[in-house]
C-alpha atoms as a PDB file:
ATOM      1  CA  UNK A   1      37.997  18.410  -0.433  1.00  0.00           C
ATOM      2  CA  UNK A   2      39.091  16.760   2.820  1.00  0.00           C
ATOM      3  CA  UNK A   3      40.812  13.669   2.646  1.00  0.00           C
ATOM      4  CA  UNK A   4      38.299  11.266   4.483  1.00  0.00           C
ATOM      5  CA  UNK A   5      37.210   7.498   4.572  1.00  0.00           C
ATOM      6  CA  UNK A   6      33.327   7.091   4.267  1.00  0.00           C
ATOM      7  CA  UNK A   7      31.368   4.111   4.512  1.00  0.00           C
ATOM      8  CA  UNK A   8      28.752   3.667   1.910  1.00  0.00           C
ATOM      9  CA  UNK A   9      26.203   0.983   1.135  1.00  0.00           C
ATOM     10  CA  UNK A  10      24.083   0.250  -2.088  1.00  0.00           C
ATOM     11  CA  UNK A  11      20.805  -0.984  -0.656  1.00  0.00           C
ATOM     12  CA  UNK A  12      17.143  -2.488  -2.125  1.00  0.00           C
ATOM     13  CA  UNK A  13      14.106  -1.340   0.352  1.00  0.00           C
ATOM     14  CA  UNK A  14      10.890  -2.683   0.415  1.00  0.00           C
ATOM     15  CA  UNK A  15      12.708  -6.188  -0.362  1.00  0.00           C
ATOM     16  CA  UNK A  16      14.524  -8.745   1.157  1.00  0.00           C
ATOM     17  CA  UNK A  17      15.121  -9.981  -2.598  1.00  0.00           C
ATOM     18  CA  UNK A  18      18.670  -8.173  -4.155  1.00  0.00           C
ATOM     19  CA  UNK A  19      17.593  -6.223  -7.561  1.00  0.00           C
ATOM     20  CA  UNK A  20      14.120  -5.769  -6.285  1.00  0.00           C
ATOM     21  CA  UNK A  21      12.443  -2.823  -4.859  1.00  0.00           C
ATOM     22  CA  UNK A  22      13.758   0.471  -4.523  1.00  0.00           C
ATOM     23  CA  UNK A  23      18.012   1.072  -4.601  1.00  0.00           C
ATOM     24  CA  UNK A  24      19.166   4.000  -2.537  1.00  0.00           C
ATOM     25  CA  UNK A  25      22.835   4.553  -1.346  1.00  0.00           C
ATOM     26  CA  UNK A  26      23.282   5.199   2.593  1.00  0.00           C
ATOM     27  CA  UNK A  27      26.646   6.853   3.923  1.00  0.00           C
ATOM     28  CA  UNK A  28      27.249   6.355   7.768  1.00  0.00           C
ATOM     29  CA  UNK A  29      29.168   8.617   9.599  1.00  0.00           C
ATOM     30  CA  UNK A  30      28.821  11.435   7.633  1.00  0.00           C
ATOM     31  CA  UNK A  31      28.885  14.408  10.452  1.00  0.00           C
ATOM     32  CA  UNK A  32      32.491  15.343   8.720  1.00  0.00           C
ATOM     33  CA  UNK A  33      30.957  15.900   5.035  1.00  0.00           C
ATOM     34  CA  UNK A  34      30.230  19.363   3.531  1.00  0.00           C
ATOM     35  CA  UNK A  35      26.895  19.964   1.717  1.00  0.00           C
ATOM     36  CA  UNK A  36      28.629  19.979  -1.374  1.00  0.00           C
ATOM     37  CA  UNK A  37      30.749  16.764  -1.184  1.00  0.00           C
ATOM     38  CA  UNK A  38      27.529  14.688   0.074  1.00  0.00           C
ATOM     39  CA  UNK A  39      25.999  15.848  -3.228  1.00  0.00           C
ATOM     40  CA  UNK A  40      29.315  15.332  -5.111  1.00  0.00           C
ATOM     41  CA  UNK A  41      28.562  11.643  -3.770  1.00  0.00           C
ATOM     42  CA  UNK A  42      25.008  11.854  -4.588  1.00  0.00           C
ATOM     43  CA  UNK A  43      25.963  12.601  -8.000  1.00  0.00           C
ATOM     44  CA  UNK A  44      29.169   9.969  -8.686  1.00  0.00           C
ATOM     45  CA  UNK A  45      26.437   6.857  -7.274  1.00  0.00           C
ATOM     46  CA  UNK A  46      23.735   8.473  -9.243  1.00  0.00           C
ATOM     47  CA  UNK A  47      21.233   7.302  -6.677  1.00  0.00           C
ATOM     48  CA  UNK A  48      19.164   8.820  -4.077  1.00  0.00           C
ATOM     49  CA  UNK A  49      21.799   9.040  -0.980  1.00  0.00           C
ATOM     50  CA  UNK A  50      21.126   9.192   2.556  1.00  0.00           C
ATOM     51  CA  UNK A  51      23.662  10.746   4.836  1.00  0.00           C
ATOM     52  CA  UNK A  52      23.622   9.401   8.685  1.00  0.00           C
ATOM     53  CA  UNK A  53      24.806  12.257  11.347  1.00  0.00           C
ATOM     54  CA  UNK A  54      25.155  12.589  14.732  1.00  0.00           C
ATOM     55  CA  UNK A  55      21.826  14.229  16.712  1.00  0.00           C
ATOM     56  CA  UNK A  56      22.334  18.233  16.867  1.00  0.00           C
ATOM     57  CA  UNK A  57      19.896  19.032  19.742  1.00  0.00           C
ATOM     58  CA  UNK A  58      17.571  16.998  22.016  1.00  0.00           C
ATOM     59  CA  UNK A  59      14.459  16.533  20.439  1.00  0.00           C
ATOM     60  CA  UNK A  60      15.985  13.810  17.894  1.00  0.00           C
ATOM     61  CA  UNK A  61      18.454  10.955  18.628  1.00  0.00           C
ATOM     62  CA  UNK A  62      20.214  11.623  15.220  1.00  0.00           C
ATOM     63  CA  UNK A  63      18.946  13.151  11.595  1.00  0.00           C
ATOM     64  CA  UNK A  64      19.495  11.492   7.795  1.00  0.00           C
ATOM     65  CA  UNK A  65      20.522  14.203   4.975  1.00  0.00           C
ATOM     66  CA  UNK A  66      19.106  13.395   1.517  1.00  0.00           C
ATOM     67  CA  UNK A  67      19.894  14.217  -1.836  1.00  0.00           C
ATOM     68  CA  UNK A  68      18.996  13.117  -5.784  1.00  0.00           C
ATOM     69  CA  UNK A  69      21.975  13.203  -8.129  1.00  0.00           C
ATOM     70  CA  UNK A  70      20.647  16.584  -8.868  1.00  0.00           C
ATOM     71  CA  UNK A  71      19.787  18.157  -5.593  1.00  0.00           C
ATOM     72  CA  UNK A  72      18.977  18.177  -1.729  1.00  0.00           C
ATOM     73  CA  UNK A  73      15.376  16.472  -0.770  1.00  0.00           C
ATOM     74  CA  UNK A  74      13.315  16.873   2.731  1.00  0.00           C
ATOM     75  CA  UNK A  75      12.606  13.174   2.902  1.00  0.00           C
ATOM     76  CA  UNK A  76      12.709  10.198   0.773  1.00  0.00           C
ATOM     77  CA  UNK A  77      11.105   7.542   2.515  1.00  0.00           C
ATOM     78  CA  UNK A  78      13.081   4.275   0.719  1.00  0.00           C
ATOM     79  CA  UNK A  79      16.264   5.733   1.802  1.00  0.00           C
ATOM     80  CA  UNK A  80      14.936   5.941   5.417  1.00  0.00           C
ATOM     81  CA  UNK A  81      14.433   2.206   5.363  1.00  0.00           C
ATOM     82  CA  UNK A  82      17.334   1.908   3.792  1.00  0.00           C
ATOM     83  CA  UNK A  83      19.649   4.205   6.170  1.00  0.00           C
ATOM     84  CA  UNK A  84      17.887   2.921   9.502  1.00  0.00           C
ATOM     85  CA  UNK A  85      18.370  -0.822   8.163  1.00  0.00           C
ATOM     86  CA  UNK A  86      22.683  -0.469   7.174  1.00  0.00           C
ATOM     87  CA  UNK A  87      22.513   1.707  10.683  1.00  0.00           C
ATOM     88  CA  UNK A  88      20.936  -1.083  12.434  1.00  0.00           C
ATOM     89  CA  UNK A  89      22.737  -4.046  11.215  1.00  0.00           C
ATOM     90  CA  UNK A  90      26.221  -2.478  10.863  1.00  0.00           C
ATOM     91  CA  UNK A  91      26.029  -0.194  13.772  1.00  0.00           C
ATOM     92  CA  UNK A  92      24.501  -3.360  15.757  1.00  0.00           C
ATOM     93  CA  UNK A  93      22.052  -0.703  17.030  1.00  0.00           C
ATOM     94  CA  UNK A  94      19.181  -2.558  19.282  1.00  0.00           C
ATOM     95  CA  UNK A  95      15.893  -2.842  18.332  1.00  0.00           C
ATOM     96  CA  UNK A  96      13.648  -0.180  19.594  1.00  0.00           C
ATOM     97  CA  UNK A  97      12.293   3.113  18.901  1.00  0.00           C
ATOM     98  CA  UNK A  98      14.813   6.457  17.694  1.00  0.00           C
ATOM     99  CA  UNK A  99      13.523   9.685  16.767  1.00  0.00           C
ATOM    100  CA  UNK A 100      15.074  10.899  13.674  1.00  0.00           C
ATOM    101  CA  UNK A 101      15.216  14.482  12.449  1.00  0.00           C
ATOM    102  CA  UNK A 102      14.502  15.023   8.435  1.00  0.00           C
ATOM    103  CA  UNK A 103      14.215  18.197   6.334  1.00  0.00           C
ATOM    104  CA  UNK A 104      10.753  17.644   7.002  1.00  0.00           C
ATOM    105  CA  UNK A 105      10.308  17.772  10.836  1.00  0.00           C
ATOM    106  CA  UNK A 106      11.480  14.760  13.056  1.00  0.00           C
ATOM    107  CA  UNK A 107       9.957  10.897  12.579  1.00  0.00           C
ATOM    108  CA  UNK A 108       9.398   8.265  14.641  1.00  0.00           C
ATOM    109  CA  UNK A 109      11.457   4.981  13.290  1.00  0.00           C
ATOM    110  CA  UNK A 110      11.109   1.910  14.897  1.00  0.00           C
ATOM    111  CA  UNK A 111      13.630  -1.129  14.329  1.00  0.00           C
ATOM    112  CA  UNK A 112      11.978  -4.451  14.769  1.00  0.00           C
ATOM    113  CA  UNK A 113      13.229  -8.654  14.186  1.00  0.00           C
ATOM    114  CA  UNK A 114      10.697 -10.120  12.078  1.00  0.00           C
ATOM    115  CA  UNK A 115      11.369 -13.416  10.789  1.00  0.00           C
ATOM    116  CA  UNK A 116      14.928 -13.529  11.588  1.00  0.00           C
ATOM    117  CA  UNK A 117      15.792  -9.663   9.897  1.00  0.00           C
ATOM    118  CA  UNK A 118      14.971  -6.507  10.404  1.00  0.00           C
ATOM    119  CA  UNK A 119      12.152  -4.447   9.760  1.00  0.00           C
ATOM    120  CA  UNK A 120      11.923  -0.593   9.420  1.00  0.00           C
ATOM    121  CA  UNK A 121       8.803   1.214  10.082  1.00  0.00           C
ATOM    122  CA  UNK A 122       8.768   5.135   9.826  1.00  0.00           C
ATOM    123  CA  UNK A 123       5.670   7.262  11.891  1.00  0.00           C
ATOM    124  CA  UNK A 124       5.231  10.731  10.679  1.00  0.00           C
ATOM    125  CA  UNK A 125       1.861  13.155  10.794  1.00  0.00           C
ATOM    126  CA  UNK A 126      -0.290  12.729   8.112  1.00  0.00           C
ATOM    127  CA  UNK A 127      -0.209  14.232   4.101  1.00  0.00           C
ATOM    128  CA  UNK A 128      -1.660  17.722   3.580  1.00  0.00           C
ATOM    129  CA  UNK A 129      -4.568  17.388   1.098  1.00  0.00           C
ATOM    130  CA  UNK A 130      -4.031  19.072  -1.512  1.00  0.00           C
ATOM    131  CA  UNK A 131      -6.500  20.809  -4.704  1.00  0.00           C
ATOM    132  CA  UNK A 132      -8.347  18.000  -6.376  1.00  0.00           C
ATOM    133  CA  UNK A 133      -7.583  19.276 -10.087  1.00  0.00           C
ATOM    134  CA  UNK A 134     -10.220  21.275 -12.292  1.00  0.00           C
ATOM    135  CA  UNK A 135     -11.328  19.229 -15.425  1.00  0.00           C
ATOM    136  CA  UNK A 136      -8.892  20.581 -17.956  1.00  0.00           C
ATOM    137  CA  UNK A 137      -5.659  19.491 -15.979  1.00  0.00           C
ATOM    138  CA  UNK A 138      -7.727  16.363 -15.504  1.00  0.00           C
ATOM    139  CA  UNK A 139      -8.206  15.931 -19.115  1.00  0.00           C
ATOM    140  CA  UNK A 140      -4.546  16.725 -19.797  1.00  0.00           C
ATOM    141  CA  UNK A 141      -2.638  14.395 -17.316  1.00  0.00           C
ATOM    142  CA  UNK A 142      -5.210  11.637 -18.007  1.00  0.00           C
ATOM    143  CA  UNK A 143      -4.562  11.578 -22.001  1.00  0.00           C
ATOM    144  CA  UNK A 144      -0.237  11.921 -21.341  1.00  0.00           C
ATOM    145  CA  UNK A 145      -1.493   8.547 -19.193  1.00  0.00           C
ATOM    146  CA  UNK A 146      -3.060   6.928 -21.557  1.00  0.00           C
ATOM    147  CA  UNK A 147      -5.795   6.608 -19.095  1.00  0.00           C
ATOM    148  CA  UNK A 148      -9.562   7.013 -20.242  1.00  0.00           C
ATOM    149  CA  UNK A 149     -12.159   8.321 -17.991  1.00  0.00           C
ATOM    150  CA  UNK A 150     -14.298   5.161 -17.782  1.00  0.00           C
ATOM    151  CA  UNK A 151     -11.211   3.591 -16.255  1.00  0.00           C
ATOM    152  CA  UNK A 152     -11.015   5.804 -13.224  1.00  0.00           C
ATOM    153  CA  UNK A 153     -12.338   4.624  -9.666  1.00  0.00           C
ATOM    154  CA  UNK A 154     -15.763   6.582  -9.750  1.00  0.00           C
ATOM    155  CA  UNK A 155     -15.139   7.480  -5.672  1.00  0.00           C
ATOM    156  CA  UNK A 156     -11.406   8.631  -6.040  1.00  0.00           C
ATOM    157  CA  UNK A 157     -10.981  12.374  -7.647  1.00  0.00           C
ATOM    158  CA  UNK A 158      -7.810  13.377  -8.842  1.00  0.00           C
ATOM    159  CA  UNK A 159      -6.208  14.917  -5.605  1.00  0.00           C
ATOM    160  CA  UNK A 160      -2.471  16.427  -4.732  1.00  0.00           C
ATOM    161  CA  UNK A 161      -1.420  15.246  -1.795  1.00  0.00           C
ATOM    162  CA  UNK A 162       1.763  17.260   0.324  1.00  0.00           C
ATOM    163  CA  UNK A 163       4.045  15.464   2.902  1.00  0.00           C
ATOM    164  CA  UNK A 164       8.040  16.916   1.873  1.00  0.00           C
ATOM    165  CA  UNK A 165       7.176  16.414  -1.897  1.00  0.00           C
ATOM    166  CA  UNK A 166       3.617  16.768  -3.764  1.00  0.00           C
ATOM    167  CA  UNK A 167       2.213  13.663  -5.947  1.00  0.00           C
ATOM    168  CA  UNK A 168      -1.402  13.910  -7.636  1.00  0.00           C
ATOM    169  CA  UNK A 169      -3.578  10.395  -6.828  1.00  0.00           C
ATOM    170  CA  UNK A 170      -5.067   8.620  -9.403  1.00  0.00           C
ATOM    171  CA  UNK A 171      -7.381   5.244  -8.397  1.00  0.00           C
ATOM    172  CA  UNK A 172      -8.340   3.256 -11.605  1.00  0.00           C
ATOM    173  CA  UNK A 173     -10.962   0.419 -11.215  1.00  0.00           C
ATOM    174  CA  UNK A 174      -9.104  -2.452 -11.199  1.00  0.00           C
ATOM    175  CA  UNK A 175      -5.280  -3.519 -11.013  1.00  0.00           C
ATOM    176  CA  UNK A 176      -5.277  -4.830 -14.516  1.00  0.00           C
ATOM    177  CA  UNK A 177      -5.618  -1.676 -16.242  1.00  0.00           C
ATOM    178  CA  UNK A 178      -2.146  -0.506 -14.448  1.00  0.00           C
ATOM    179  CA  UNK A 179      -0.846  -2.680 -17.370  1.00  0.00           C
ATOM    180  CA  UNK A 180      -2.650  -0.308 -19.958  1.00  0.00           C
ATOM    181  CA  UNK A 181      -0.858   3.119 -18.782  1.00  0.00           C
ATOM    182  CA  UNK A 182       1.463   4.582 -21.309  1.00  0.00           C
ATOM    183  CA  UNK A 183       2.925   7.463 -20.244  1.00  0.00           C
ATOM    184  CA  UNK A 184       3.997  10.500 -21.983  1.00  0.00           C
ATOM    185  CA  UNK A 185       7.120  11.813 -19.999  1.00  0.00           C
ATOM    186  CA  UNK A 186       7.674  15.007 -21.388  1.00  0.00           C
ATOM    187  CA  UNK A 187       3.859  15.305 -21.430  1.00  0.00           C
ATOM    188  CA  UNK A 188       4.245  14.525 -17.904  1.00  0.00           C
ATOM    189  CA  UNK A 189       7.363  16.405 -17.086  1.00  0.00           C
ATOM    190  CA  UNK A 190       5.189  19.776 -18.994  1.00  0.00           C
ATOM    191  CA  UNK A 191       2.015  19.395 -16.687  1.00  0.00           C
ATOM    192  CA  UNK A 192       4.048  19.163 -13.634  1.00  0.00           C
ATOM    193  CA  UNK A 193       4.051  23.031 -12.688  1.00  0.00           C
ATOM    194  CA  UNK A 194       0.299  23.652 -13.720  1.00  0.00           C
ATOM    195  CA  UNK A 195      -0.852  20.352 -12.066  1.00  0.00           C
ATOM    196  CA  UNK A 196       1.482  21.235  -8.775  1.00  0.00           C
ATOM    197  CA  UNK A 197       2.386  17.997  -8.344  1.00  0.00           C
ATOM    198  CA  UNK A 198       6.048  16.626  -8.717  1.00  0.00           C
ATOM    199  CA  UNK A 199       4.683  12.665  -9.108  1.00  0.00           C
ATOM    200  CA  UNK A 200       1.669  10.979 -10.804  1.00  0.00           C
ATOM    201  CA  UNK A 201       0.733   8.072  -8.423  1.00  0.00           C
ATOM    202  CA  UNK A 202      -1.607   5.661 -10.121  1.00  0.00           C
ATOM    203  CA  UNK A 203      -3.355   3.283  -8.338  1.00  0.00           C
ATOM    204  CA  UNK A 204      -5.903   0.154  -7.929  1.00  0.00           C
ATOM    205  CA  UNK A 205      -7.142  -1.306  -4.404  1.00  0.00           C
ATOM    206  CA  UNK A 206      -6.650  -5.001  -4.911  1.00  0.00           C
ATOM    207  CA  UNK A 207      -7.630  -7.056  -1.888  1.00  0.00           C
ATOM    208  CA  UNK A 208      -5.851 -10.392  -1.489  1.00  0.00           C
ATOM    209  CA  UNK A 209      -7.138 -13.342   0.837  1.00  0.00           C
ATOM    210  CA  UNK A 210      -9.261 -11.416   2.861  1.00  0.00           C
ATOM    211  CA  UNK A 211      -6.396  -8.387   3.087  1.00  0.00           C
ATOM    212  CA  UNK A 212      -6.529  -4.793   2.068  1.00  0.00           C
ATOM    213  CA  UNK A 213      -4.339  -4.036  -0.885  1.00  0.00           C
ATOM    214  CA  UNK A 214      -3.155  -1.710  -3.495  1.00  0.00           C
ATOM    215  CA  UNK A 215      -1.279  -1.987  -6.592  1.00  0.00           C
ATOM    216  CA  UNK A 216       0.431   1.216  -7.961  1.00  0.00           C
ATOM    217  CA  UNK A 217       2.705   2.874 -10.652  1.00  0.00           C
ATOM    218  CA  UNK A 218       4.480   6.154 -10.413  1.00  0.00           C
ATOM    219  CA  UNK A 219       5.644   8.634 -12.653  1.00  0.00           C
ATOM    220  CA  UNK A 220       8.418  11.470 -11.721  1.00  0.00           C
ATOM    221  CA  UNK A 221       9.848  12.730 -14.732  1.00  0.00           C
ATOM    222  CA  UNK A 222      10.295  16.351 -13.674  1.00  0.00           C
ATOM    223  CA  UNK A 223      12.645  14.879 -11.068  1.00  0.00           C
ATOM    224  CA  UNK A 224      14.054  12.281 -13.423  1.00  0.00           C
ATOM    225  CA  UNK A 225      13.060   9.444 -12.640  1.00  0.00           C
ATOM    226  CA  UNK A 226      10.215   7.754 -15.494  1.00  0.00           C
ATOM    227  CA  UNK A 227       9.077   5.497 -13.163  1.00  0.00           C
ATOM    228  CA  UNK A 228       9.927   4.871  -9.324  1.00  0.00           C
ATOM    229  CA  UNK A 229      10.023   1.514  -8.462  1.00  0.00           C
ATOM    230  CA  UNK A 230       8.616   1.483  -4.801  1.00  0.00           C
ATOM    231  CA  UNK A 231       8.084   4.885  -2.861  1.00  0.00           C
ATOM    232  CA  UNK A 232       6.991   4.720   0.798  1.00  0.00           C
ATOM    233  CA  UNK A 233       6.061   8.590   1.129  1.00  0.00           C
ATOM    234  CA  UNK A 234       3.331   8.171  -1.711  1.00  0.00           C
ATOM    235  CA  UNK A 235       1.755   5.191  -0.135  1.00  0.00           C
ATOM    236  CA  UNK A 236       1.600   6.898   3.228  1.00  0.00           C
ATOM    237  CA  UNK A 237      -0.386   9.674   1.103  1.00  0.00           C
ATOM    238  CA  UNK A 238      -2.316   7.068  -0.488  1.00  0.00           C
ATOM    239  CA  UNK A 239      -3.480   5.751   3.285  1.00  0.00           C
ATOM    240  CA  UNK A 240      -4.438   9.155   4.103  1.00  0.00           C
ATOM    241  CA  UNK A 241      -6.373   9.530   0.887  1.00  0.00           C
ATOM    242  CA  UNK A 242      -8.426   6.145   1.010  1.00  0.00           C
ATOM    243  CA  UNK A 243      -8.912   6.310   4.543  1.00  0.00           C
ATOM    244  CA  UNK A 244     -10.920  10.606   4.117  1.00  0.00           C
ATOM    245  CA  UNK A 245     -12.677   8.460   0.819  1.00  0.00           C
ATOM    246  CA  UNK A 246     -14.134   5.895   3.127  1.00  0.00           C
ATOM    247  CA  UNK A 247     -12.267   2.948   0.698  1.00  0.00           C
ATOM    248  CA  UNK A 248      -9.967   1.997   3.669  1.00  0.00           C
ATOM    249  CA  UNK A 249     -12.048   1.921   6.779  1.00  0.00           C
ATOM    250  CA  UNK A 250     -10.652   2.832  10.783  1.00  0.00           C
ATOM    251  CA  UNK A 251     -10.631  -0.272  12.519  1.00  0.00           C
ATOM    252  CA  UNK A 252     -12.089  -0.697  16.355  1.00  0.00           C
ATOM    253  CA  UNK A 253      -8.572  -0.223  17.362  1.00  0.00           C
ATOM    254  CA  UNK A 254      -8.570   3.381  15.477  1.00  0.00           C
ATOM    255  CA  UNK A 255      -6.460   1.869  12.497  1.00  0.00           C
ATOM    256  CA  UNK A 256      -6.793   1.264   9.035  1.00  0.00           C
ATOM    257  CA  UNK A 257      -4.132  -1.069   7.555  1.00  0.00           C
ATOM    258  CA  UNK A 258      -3.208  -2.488   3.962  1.00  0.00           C
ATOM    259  CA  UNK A 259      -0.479  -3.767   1.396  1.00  0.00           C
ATOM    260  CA  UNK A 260       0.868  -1.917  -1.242  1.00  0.00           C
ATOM    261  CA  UNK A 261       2.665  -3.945  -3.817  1.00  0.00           C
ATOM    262  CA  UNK A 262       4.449  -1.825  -6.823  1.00  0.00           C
ATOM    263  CA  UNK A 263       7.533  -1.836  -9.093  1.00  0.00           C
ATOM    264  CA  UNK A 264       6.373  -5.117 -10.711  1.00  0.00           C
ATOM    265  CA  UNK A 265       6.233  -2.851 -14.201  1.00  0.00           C
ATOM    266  CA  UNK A 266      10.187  -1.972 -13.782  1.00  0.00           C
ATOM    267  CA  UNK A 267      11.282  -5.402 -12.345  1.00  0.00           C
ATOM    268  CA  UNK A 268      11.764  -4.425  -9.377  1.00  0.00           C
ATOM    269  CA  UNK A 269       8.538  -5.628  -7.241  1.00  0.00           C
ATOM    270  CA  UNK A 270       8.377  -4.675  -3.567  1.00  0.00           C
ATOM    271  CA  UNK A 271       6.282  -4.458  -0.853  1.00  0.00           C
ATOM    272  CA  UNK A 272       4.782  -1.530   1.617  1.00  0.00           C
ATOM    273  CA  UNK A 273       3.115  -2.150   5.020  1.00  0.00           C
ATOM    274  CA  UNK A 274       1.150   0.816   5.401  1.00  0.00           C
ATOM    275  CA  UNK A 275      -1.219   1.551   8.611  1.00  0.00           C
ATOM    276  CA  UNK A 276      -3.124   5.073   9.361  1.00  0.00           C
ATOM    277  CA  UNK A 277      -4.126   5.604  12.685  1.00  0.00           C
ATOM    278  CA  UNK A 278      -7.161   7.197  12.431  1.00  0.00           C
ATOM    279  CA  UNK A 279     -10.883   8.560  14.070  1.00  0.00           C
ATOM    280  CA  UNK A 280     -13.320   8.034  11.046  1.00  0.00           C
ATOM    281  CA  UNK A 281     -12.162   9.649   7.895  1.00  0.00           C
ATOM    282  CA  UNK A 282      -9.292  11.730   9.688  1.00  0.00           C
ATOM    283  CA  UNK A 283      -6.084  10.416  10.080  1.00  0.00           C
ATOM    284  CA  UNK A 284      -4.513  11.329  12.608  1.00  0.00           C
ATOM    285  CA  UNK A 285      -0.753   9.570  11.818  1.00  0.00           C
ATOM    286  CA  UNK A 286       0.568   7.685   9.077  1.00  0.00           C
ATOM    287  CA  UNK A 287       3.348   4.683   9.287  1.00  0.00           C
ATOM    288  CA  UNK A 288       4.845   2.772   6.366  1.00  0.00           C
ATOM    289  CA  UNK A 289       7.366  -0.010   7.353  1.00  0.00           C
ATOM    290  CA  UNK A 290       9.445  -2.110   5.281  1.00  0.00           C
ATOM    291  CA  UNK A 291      12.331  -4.711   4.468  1.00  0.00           C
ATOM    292  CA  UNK A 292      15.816  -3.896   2.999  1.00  0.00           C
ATOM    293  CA  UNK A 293      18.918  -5.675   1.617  1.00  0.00           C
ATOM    294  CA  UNK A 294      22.334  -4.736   1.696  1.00  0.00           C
ATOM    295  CA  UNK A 295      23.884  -4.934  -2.260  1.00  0.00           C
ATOM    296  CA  UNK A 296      27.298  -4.578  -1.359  1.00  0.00           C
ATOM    297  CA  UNK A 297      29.688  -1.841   0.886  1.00  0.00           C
ATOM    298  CA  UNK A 298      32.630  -0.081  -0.307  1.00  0.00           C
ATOM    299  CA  UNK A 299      35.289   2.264   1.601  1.00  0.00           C
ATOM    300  CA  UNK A 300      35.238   5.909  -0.284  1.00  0.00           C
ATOM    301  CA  UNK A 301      37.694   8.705  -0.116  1.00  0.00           C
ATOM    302  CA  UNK A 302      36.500  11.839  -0.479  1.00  0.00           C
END
C-alpha cells in the first residue's frame, strides 16, 4: 500500500447525543484510495465506512463509496448523514443543495442550520415493492420473531421492499409489543434467501401530540449485524409502504410526513424525519433527513 495520510471520523447519525443512534466511520479525501485499502479500513474500524471522492462526471457534484467490514454496499443511508455532516462542518461547505452519486444512482442531499447545527436530508426515488410473502415464509419469520399473528397490524401484509438493499415490513398493532420480539438470529440469518429479504423491519405507527410516528426494530443477521440501531433507507421504505396502505395519508401540499424513533432496544435511540412526496397512494419521492455528531477524528496512514 501507498504511504498516505487520511482523515477519518467516528460519527453517531440520527443524534445530536454522542453514543446514540447509528455509528458509521466517514474518510474525506479519499480519491487516492484503492478498492481494497478502503475495505482494509472498513475492516480495521469494523464499522460501516463512507469514503468522500471528488465528482467523476457532470451529473453529480461528488459520490460517497461504502463498505461493511465484510464488503462493498450501494448505499447506506446513516453513513450519508454521517459523510455529508463531517463534509459540511470540516470542509466548511455552505448550506445548500449537492447532488451526490451512490452505487445506487445519484441523490439529492441538502445541508441545512437548524437550531444552531446542521441537518442532513437525503432525496432519492422511491422503494421498489417487492412480493408480499406466501403464508409459510410468513409463518416461519413470524415464529424466529417471536411474533404471533394476533399481534400484526390487520392492514399491513408482510411486504419486501427494494431501494440498494431488500428488508421485509412487518407493522404490529401497537409500539408496546416491539418490547415482546425475541428474535432467533440464525433462524433469521436461515430465512433470509427464501424470504429475499436481507433485513426484518418491525414496526408500530405511534402518533405523538397530534404527529405521525413510528417506532421500529430491525434485524440483519445475514449481514451481521443482530440489530441496527437506526437505518434511514428502511424508514424511507417504510414511508413508501404506509403511504400505498393508506396509514400515512398525502397531504394538500402532495406530502405525507412522520417521525420514526428506533434504537431505544440497543441504547442507542435516534430519530428519522421522513417525508414522501406523493399523489394518493403513489409516491412519487422519498426524503429522510437527520442529525449527526462527530465522536472524535484521527490522522491514518495507510
Amino acid at each position: 500500500m501507498n504511504n498516505r495520510h487520511c482523515r477519518l471520523f467516528r460519527v453517531d447519525a440520527f443524534t445530536r447525543q454522542r453514543f446514540c443512534g447509528n455509528p458509521a466511520v466517514v474518510v474525506l479525501d479519499a480519491d487516492e484510495l484503492s478498492e481494497q485499502q478502503m475495505q482494509t479500513i472498513a475492516a480495521e474500524v469494523n464499522a460501516e465506512t463512507a469514503f468522500v471522492l471528488e465528482a467523476e462526471s457532470g451529473d453529480h457534484d461528488m459520490q460517497v463509496r461504502y463498505f461493511t467490514p465484510q464488503h462493498p454496499v450501494p448505499f447506506v443511508g446513516h453513513a450519508t448523514i454521517a459523510a455529508q455532516y463531517v463534509r459540511a462542518k470540516k470542509d466548511g461547505m455552505p448550506a445548500g443543495k449537492i447532488r451526490q452519486r451512490t452505487g445506487a444512482g445519484v441523490v439529492e442531499i441538502e445541508v441545512r442550520e437548524v437550531d444552531g447545527d446542521l441537518r442532513i436530508a437525503i432525496t432519492q426515488s422511491p422503494p421498489s415493492f417487492g412480493p408480499i410473502i406466501p403464508d409459510h415464509h410468513r409463518t416461519q419469520v413470524l415464529n424466529a420473531l417471536g411474533i404471533s399473528s394476533p399481534n400484526l397490524h390487520k392492514d399491513c401484509p408482510l411486504q419486501v421492499m427494494v431501494k440498494g438493499s431488500t428488508r421485509l415490513l412487518i407493522g404490529l398493532r401497537s409500539p408496546e409489543l416491539l418490547d415482546s420480539v425475541k428474535p432467533d438470529f440464525e433462524e433469521l440469518a436461515r430465512l433470509t434467501p427464501h424470504v429475499g429479504a436481507e433485513g426484518y423491519f418491525v414496526f408500530a405507527l405511534s402518533p405523538t401530540d397530534g404527529v405521525q410516528g413510528t417506532e421500529s426494530r430491525m434485524f440483519c443477521p445475514a449481514l451481521g449485524i443482530p440489530e441496527d440501531p437506526v437505518s434511514g433507507n428502511a424508514h424511507g421504505m417504510l414511508g413508501a409502504y404506509l403511504v400505498s396502505r393508506g396509514l400515512l395519508e398525502c397531504g394538500e401540499d402532495g406530502r405525507a410526513r412522520f417521525l420514526g424513533r428506533q434504537g431505544q432496544w440497543v441504547r442507542r435511540p435516534g430519530l428519522v424525519d421522513v417525508e414522501v412526496e406523493c399523489s394518493g397512494k403513489v409516491a412519487q419521492s422519498v426524503r429522510i433527513a437527520g442529525d449527526a455528531v462527530i465522536v472524535y477524528e484521527a490522522d491514518i496512514q495507510v
